[in-house]
ModelCIF file with pLDDT and N, C-alpha, C, O atoms, coordinates in Angstrom:
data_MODEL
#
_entry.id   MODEL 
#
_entity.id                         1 
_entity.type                       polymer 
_entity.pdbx_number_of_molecules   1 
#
_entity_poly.entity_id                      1 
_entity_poly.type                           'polypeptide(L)' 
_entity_poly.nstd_linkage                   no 
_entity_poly.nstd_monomer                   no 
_entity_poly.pdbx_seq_one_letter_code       
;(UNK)(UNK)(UNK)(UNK)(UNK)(UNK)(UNK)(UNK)(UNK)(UNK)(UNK)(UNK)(UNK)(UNK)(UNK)(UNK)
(UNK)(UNK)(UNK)(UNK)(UNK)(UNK)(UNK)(UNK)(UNK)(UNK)(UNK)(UNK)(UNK)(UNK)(UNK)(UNK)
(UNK)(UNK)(UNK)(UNK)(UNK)(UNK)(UNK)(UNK)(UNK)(UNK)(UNK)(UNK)
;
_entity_poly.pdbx_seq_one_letter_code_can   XXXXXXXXXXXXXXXXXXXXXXXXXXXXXXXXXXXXXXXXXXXX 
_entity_poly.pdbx_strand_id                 A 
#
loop_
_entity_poly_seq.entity_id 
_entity_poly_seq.num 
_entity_poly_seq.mon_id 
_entity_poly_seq.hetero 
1 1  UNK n 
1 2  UNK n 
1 3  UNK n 
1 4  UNK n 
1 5  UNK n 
1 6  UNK n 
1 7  UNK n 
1 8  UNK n 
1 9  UNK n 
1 10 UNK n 
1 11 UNK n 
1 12 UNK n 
1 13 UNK n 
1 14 UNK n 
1 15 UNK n 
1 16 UNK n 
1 17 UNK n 
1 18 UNK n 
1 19 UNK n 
1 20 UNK n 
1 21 UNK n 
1 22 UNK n 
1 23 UNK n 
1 24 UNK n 
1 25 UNK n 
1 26 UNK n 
1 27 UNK n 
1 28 UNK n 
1 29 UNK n 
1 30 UNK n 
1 31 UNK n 
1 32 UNK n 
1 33 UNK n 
1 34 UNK n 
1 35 UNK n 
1 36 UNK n 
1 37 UNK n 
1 38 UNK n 
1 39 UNK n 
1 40 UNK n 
1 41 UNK n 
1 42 UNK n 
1 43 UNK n 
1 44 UNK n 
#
_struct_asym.id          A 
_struct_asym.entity_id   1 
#
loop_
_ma_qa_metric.id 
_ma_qa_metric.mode 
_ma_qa_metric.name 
_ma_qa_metric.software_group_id 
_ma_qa_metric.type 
1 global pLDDT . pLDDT 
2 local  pLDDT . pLDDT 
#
_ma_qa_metric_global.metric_id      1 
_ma_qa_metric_global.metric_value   92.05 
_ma_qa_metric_global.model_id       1 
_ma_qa_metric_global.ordinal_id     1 
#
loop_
_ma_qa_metric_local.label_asym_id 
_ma_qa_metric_local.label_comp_id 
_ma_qa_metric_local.label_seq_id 
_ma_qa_metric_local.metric_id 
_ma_qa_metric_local.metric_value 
_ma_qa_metric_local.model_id 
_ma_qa_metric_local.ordinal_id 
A UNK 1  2 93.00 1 1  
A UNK 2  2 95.00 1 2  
A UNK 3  2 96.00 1 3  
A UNK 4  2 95.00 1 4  
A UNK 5  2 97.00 1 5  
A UNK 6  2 96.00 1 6  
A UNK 7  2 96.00 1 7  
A UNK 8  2 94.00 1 8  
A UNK 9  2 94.00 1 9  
A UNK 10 2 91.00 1 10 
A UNK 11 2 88.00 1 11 
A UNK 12 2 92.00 1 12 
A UNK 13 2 93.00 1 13 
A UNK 14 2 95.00 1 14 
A UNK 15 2 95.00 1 15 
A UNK 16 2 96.00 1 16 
A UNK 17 2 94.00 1 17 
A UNK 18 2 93.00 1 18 
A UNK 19 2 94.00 1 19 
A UNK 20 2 94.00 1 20 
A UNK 21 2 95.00 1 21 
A UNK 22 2 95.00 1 22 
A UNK 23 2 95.00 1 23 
A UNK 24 2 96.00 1 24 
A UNK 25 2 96.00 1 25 
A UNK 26 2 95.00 1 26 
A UNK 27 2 95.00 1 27 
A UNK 28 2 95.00 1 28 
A UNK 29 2 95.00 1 29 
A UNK 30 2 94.00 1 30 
A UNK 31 2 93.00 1 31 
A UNK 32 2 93.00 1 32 
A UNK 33 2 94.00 1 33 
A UNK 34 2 92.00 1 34 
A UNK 35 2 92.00 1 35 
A UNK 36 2 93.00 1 36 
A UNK 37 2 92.00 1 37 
A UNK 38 2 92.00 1 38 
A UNK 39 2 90.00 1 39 
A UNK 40 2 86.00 1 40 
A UNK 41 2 79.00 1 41 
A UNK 42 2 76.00 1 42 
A UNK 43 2 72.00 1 43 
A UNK 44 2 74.00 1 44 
#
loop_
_atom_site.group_PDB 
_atom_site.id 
_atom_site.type_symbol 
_atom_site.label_atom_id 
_atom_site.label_alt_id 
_atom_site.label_comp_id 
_atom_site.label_asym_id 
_atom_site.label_entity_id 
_atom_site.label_seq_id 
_atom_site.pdbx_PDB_ins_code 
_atom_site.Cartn_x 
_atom_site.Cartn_y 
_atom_site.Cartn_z 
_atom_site.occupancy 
_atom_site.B_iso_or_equiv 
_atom_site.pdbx_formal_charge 
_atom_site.auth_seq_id 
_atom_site.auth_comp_id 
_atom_site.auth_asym_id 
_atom_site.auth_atom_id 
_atom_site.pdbx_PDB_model_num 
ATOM 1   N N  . UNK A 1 1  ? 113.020 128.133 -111.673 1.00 93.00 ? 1  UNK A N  1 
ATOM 2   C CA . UNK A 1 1  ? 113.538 129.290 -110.940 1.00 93.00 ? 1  UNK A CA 1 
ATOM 3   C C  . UNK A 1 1  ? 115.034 129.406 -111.217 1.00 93.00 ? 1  UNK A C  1 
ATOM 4   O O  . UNK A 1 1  ? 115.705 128.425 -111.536 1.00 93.00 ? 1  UNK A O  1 
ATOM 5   N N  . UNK A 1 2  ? 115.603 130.800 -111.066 1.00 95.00 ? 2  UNK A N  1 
ATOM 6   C CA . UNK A 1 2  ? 117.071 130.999 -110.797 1.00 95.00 ? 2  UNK A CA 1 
ATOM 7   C C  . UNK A 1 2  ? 117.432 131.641 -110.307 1.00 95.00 ? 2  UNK A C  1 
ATOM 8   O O  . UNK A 1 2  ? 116.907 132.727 -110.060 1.00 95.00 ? 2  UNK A O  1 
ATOM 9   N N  . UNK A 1 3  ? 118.948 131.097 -109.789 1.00 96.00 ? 3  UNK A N  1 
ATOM 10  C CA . UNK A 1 3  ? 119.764 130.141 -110.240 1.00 96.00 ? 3  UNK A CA 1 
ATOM 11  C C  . UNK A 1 3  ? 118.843 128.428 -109.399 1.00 96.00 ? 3  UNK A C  1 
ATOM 12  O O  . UNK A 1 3  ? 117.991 128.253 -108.528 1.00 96.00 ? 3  UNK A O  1 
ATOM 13  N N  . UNK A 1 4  ? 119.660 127.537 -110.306 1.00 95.00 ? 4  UNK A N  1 
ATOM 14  C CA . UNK A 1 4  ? 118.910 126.061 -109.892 1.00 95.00 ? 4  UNK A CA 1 
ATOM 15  C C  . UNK A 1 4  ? 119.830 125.467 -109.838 1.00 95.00 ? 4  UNK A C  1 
ATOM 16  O O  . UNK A 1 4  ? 120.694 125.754 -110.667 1.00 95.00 ? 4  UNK A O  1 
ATOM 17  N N  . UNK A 1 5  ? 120.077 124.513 -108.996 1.00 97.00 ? 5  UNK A N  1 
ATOM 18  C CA . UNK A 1 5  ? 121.537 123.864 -108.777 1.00 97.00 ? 5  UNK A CA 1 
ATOM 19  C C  . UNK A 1 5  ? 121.170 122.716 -108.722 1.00 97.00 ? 5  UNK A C  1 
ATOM 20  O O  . UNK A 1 5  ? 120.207 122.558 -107.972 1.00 97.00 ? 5  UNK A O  1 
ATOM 21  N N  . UNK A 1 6  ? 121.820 121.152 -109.581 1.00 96.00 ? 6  UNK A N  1 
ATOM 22  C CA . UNK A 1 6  ? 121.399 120.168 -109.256 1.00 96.00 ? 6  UNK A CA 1 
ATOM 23  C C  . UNK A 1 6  ? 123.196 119.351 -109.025 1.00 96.00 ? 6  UNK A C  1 
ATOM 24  O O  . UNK A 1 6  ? 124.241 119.629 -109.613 1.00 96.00 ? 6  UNK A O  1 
ATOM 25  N N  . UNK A 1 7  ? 122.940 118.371 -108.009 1.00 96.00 ? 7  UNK A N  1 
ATOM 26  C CA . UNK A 1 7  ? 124.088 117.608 -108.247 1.00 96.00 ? 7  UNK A CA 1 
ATOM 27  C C  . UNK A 1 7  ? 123.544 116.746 -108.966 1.00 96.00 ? 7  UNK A C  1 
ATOM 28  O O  . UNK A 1 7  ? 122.457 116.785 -109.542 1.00 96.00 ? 7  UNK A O  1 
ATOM 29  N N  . UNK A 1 8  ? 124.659 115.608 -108.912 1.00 94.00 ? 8  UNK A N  1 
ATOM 30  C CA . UNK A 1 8  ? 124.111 114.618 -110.037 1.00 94.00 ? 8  UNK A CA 1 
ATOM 31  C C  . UNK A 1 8  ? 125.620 113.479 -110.296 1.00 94.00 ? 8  UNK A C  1 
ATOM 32  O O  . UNK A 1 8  ? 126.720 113.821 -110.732 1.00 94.00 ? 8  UNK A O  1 
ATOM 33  N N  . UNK A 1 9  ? 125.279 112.408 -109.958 1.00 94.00 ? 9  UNK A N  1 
ATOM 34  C CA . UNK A 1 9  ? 126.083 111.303 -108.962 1.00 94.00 ? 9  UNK A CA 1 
ATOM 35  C C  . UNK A 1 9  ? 125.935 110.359 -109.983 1.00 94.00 ? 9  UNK A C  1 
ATOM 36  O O  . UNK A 1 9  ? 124.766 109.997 -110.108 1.00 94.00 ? 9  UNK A O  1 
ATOM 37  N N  . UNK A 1 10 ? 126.902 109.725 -110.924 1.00 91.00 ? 10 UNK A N  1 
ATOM 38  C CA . UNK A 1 10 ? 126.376 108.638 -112.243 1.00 91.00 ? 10 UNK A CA 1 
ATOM 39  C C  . UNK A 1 10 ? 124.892 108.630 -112.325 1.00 91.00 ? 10 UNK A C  1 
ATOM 40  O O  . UNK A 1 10 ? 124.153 107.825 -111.758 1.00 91.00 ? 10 UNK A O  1 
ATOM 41  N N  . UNK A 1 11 ? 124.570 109.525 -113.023 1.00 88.00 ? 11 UNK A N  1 
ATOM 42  C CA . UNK A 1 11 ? 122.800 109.835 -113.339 1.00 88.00 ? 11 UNK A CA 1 
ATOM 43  C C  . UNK A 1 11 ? 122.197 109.802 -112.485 1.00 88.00 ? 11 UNK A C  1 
ATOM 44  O O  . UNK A 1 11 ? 121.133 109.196 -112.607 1.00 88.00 ? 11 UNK A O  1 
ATOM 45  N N  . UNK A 1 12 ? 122.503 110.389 -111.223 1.00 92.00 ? 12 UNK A N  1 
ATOM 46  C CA . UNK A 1 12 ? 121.360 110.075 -110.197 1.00 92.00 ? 12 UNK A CA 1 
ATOM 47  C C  . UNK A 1 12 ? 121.390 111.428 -110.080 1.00 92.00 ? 12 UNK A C  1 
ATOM 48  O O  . UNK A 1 12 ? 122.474 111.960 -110.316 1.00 92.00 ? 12 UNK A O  1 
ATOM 49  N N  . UNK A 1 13 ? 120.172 112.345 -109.674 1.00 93.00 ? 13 UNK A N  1 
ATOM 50  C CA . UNK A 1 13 ? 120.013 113.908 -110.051 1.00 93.00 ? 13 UNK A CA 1 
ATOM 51  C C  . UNK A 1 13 ? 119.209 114.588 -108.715 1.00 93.00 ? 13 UNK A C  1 
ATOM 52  O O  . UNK A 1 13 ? 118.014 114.511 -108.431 1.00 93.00 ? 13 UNK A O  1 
ATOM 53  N N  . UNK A 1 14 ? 119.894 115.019 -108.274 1.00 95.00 ? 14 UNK A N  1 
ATOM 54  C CA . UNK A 1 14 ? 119.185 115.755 -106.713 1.00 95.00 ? 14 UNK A CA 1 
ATOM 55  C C  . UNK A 1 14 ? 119.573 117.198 -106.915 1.00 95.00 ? 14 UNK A C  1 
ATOM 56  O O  . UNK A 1 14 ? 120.589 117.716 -107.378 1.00 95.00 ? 14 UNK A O  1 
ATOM 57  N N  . UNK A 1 15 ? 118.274 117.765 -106.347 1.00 95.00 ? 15 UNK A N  1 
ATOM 58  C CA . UNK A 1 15 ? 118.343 119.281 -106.518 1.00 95.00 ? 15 UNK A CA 1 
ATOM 59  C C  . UNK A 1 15 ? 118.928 120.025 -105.099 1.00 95.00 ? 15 UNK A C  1 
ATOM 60  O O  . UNK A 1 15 ? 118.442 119.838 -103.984 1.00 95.00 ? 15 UNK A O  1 
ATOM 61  N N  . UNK A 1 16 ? 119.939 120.800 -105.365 1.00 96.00 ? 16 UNK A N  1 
ATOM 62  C CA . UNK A 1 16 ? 120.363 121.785 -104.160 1.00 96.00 ? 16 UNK A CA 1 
ATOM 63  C C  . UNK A 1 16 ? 119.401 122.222 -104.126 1.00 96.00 ? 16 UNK A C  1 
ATOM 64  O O  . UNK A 1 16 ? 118.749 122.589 -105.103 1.00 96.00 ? 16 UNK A O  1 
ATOM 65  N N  . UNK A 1 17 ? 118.991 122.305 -102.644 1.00 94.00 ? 17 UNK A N  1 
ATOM 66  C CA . UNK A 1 17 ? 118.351 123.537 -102.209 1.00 94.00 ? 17 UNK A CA 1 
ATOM 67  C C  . UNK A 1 17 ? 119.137 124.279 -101.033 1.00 94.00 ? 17 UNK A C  1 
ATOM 68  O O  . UNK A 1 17 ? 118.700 125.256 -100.426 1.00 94.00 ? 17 UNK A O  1 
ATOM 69  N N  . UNK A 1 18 ? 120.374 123.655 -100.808 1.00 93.00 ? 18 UNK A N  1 
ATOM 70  C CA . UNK A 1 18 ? 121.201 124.865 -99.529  1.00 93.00 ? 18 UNK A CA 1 
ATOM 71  C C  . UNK A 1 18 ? 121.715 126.258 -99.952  1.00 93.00 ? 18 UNK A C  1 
ATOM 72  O O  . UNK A 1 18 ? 121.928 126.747 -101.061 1.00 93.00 ? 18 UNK A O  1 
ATOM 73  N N  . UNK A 1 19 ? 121.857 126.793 -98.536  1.00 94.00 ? 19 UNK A N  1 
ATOM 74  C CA . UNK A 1 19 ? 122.866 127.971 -98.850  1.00 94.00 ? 19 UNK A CA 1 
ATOM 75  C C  . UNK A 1 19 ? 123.786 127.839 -99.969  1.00 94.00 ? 19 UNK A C  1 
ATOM 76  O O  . UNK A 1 19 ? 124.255 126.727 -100.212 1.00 94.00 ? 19 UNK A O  1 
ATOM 77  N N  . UNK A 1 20 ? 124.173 129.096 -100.850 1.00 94.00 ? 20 UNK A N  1 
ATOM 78  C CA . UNK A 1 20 ? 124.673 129.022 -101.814 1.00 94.00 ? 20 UNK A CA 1 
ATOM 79  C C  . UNK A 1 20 ? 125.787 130.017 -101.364 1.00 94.00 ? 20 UNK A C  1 
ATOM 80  O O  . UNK A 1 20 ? 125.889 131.185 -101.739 1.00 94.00 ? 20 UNK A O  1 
ATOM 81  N N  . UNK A 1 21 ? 126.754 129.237 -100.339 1.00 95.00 ? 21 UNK A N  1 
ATOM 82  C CA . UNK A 1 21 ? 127.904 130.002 -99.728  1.00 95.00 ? 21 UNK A CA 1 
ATOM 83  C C  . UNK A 1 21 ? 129.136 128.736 -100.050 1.00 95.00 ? 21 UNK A C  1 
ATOM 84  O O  . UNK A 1 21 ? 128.919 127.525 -100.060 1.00 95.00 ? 21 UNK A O  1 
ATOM 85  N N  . UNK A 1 22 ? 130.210 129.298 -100.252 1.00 95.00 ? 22 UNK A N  1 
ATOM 86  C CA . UNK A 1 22 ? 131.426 128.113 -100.857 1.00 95.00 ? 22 UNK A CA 1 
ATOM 87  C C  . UNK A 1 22 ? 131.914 127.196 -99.859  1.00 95.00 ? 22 UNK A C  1 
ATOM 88  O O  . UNK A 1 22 ? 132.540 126.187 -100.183 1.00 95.00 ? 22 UNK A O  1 
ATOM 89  N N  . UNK A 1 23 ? 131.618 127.547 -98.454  1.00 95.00 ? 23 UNK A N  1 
ATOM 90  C CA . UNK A 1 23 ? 132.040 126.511 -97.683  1.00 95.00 ? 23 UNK A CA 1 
ATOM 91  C C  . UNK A 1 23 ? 130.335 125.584 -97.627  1.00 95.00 ? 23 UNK A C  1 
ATOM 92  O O  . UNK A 1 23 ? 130.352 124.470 -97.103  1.00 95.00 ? 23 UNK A O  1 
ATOM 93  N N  . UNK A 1 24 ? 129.422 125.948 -97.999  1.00 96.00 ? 24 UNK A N  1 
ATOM 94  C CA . UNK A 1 24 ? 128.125 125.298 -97.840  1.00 96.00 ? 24 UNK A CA 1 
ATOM 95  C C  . UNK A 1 24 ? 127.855 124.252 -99.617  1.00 96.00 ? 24 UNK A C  1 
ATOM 96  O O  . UNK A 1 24 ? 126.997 123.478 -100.040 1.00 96.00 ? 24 UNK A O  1 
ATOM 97  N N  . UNK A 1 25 ? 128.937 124.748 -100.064 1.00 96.00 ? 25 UNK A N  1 
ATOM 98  C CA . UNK A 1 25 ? 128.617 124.091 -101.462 1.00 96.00 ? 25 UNK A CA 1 
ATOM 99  C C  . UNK A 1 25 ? 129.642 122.592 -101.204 1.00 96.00 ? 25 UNK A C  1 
ATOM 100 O O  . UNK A 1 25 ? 129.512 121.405 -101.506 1.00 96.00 ? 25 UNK A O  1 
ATOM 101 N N  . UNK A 1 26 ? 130.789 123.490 -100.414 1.00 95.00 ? 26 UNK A N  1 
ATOM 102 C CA . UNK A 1 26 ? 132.114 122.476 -100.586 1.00 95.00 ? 26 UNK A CA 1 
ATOM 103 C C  . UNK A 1 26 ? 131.518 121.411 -99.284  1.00 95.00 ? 26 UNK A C  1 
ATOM 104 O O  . UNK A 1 26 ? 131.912 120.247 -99.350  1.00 95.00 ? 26 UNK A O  1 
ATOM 105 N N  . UNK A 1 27 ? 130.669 121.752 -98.219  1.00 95.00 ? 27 UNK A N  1 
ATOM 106 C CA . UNK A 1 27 ? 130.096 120.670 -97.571  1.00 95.00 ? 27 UNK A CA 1 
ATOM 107 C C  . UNK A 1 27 ? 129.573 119.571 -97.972  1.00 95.00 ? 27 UNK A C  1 
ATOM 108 O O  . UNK A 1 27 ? 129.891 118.403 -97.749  1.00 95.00 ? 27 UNK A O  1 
ATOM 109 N N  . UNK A 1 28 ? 128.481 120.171 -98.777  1.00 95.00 ? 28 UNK A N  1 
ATOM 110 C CA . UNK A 1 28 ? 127.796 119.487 -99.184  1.00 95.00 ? 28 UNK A CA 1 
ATOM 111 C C  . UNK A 1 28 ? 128.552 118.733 -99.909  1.00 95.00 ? 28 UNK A C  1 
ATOM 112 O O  . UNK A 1 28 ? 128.161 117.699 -99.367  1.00 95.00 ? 28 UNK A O  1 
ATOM 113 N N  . UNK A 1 29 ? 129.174 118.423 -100.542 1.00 95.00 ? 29 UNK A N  1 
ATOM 114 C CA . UNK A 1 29 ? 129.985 117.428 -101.947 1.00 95.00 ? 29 UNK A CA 1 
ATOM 115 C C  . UNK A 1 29 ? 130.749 116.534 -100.741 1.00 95.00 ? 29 UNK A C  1 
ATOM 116 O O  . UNK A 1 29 ? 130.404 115.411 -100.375 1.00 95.00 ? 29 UNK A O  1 
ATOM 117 N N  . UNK A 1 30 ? 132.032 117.432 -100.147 1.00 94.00 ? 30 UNK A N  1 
ATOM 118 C CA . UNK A 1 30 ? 132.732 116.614 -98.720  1.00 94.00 ? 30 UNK A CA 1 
ATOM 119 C C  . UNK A 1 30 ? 131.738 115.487 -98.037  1.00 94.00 ? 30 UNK A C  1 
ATOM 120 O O  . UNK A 1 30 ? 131.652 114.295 -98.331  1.00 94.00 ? 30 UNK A O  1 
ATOM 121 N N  . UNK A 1 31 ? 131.167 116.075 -97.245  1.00 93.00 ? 31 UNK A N  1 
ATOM 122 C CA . UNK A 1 31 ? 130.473 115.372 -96.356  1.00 93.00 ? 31 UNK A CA 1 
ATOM 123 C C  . UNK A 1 31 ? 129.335 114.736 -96.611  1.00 93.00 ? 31 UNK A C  1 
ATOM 124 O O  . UNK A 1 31 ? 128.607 114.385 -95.683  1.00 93.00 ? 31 UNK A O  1 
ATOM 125 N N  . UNK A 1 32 ? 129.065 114.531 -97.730  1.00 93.00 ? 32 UNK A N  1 
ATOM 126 C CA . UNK A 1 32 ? 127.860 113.741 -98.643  1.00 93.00 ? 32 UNK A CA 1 
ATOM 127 C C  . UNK A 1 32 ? 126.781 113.759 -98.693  1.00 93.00 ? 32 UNK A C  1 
ATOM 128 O O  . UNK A 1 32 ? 125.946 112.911 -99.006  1.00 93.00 ? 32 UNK A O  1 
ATOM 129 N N  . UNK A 1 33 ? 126.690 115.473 -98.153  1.00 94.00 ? 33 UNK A N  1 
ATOM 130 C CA . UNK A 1 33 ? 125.037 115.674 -97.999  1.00 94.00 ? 33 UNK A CA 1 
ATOM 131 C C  . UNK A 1 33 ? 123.939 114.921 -98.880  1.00 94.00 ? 33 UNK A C  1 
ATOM 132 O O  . UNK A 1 33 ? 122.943 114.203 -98.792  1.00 94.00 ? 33 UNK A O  1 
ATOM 133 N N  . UNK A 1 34 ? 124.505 115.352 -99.489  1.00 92.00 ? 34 UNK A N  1 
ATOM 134 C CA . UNK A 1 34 ? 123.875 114.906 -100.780 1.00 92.00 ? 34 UNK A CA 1 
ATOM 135 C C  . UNK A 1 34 ? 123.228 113.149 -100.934 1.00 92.00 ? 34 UNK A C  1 
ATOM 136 O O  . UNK A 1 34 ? 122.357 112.861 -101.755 1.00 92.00 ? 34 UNK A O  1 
ATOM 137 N N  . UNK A 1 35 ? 123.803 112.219 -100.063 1.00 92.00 ? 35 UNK A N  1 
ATOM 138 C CA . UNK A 1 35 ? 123.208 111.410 -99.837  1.00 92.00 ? 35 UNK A CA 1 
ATOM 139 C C  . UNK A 1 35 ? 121.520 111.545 -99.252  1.00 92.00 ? 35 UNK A C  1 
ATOM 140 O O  . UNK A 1 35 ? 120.629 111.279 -100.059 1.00 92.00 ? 35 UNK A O  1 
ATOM 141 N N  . UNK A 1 36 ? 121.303 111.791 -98.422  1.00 93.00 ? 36 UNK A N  1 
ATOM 142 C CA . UNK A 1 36 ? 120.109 112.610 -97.306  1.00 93.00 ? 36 UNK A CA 1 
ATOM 143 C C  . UNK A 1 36 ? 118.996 113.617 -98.568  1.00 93.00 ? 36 UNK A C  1 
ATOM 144 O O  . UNK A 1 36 ? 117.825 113.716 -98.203  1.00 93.00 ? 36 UNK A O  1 
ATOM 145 N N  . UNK A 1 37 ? 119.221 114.044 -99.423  1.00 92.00 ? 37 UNK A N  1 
ATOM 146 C CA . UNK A 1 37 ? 118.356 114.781 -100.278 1.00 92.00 ? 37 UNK A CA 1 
ATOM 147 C C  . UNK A 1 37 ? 117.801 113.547 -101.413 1.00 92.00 ? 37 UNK A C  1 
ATOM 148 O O  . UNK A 1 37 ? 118.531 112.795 -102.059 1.00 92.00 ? 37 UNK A O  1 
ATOM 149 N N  . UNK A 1 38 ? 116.528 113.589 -101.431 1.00 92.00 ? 38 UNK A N  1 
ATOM 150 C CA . UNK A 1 38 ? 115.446 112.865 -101.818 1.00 92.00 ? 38 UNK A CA 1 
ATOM 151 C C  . UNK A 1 38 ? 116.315 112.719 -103.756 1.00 92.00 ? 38 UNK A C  1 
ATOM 152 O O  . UNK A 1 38 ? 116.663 113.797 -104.239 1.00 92.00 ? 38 UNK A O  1 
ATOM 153 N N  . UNK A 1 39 ? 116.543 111.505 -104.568 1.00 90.00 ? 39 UNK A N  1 
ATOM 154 C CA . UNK A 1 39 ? 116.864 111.876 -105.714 1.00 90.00 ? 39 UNK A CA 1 
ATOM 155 C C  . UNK A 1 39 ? 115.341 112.398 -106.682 1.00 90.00 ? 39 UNK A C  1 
ATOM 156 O O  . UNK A 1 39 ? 114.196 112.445 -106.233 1.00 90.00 ? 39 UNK A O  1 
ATOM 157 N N  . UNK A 1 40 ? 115.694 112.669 -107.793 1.00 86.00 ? 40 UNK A N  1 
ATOM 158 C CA . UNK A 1 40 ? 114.833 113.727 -108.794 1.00 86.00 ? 40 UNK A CA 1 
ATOM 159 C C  . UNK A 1 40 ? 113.637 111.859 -109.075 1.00 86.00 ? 40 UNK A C  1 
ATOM 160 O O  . UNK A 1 40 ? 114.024 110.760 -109.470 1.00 86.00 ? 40 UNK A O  1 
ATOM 161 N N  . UNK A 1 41 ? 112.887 112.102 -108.847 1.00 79.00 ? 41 UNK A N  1 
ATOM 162 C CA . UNK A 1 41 ? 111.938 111.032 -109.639 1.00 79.00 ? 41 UNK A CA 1 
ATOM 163 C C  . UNK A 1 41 ? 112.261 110.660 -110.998 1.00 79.00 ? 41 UNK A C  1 
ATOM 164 O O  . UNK A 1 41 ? 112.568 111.442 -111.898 1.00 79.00 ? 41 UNK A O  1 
ATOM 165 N N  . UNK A 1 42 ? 112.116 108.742 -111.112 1.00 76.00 ? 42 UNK A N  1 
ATOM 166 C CA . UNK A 1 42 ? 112.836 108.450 -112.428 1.00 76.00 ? 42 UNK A CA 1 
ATOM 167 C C  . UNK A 1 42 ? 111.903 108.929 -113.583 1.00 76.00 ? 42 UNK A C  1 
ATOM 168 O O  . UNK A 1 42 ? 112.395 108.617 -114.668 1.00 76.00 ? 42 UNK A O  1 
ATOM 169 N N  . UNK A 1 43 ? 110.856 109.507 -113.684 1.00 72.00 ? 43 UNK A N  1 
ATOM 170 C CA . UNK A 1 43 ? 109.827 110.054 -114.626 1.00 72.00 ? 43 UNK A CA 1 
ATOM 171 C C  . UNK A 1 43 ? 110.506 111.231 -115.184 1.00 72.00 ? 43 UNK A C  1 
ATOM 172 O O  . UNK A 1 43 ? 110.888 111.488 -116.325 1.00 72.00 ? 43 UNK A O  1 
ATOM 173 N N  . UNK A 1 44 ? 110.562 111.982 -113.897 1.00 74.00 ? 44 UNK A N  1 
ATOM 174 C CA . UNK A 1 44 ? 111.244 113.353 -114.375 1.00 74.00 ? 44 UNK A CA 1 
ATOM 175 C C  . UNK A 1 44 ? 112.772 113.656 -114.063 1.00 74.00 ? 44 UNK A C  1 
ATOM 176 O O  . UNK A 1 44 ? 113.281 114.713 -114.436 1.00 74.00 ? 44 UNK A O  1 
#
């Protein structure tokens, strides 16, 4: 699908799925959401 947003932390690869608003992007990175979101399976 698009747009697809993944972060991605020394090879570790998790897919955004939040709001795609600049204080919801800049949260997420700040406040480490991104911990809490499941990483991408090491297969795929």
């Amino acid at each position: 699908t698009l747009p697809t947003i993944y972060h991605a932390n020394d090879g570790v690869f998790r897919r955004y799925r939040g709001s795609r608003t600049l204080e919801d992007l800049q949260d997420y990175v700040m406040e480490r959401k991104w911990k809490s979101v499941e990483p991408v399976a090491g297969w795929r």
